[in-house]
C-alpha atoms as a PDB file:
ATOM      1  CA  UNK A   1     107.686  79.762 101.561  1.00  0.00           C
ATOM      2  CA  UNK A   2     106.735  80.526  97.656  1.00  0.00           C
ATOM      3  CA  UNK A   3     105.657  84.157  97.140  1.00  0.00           C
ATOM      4  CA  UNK A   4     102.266  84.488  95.269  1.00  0.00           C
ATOM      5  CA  UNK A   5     102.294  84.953  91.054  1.00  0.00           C
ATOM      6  CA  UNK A   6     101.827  88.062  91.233  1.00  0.00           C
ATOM      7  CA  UNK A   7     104.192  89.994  93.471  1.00  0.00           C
ATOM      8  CA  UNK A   8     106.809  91.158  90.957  1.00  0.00           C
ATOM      9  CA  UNK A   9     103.983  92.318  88.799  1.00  0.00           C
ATOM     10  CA  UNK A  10     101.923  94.455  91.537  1.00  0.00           C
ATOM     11  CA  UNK A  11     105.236  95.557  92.814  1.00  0.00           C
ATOM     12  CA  UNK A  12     106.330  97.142  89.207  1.00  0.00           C
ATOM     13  CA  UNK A  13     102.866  98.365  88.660  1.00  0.00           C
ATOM     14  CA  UNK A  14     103.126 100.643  91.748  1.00  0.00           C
ATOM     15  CA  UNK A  15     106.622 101.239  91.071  1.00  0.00           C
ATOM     16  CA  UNK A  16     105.540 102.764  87.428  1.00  0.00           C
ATOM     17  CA  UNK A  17     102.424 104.442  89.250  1.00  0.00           C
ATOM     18  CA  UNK A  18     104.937 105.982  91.671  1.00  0.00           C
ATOM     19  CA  UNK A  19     104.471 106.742  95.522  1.00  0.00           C
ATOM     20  CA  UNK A  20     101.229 107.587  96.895  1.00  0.00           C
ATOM     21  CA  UNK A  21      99.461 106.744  93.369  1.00  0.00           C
ATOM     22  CA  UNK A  22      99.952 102.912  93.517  1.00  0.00           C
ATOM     23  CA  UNK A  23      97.132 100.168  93.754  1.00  0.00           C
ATOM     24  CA  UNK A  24      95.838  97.976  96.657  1.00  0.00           C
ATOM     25  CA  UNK A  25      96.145  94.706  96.872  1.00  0.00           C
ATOM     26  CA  UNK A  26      92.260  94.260  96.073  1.00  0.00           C
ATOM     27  CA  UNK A  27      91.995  96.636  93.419  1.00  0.00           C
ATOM     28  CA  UNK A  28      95.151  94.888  91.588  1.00  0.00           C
ATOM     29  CA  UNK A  29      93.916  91.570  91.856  1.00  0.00           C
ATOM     30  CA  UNK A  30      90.422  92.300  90.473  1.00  0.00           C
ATOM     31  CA  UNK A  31      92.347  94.061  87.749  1.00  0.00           C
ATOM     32  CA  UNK A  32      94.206  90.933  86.314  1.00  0.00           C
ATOM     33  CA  UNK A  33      91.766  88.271  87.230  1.00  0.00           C
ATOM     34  CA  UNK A  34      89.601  87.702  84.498  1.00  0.00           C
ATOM     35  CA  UNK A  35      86.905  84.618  84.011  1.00  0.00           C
ATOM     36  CA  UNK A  36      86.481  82.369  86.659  1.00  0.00           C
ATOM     37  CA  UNK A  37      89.371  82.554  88.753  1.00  0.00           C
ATOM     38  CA  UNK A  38      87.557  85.932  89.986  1.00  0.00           C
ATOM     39  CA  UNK A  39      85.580  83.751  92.259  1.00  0.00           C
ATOM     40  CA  UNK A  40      89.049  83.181  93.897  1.00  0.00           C
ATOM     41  CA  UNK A  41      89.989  86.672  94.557  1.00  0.00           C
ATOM     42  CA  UNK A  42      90.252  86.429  98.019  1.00  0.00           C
ATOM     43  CA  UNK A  43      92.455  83.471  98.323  1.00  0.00           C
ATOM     44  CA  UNK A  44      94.533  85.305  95.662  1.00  0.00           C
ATOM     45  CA  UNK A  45      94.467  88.527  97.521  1.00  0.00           C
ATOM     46  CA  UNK A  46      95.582  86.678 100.921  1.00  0.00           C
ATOM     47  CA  UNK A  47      98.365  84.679  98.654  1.00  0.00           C
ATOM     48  CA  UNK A  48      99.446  88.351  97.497  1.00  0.00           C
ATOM     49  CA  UNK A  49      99.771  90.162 100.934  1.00  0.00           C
ATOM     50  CA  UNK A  50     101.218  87.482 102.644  1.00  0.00           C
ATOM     51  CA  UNK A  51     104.281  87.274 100.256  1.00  0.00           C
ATOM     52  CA  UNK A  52     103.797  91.186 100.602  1.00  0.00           C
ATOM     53  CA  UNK A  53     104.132  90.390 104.384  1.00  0.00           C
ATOM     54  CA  UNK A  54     107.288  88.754 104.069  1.00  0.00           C
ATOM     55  CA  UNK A  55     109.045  91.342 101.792  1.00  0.00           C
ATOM     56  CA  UNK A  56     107.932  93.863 104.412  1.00  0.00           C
ATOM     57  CA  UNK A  57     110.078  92.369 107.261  1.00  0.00           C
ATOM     58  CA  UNK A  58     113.149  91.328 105.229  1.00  0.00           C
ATOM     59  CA  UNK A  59     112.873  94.885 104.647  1.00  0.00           C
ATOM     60  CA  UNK A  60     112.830  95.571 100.692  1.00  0.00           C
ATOM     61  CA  UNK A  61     108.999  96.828 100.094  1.00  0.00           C
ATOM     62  CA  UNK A  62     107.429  99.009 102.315  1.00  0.00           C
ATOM     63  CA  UNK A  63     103.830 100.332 103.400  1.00  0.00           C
ATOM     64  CA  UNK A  64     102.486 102.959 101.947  1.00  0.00           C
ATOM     65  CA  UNK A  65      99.065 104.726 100.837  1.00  0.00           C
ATOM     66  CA  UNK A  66      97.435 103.698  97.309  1.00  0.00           C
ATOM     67  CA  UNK A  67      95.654 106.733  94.938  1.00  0.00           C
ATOM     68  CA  UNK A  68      92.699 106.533  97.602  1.00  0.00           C
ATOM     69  CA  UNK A  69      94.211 106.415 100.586  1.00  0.00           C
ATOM     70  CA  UNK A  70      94.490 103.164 101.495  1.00  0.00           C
ATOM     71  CA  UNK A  71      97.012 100.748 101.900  1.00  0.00           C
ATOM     72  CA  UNK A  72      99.767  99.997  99.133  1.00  0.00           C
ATOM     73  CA  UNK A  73     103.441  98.403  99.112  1.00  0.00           C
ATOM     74  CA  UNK A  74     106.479 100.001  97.064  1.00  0.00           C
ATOM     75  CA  UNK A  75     109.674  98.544  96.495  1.00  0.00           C
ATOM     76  CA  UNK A  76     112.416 100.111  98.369  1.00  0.00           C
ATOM     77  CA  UNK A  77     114.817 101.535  96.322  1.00  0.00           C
ATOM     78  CA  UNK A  78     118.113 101.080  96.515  1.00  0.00           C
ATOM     79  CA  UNK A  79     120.309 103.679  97.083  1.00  0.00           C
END
């Protein structure tokens, strides 16, 4: 399965936010979208959490909250 274009990017974004202070997936994509591929956010946003998804259960990014509250992924680090 190909992982979306953006995955390394969101995933060093919240890594440079650091825990608890990182983006969702939303607020990311509607961050680096810019002219008309806005109007294809959500098929980008699906794209991004499903390769999300997939990191998740082969166990190197994990589930945590954004700045807000809501949901965000982090890298694991390794020890």
């Amino acid at each position: 399965m190909r992982n979306s274009q953006y995955l390394n990017d969101y995933l060093d974004s919240n890594k440079s936010r650091g825990t608890g202070k990182g983006l969702t997936v939303g607020s990311y994509i509607t961050y680096v979208l810019r002219g008309s591929a806005k109007k294809y956010s959500g098929k980008y946003c699906r794209a991004l959490e499903n390769s999300l998804d997939r990191e998740v259960a082969a166990g190197r990014v994990r589930i945590g909250t954004s700045a807000q509250g809501r949901t965000a992924y982090y890298l694991v680090e390794a020890l």
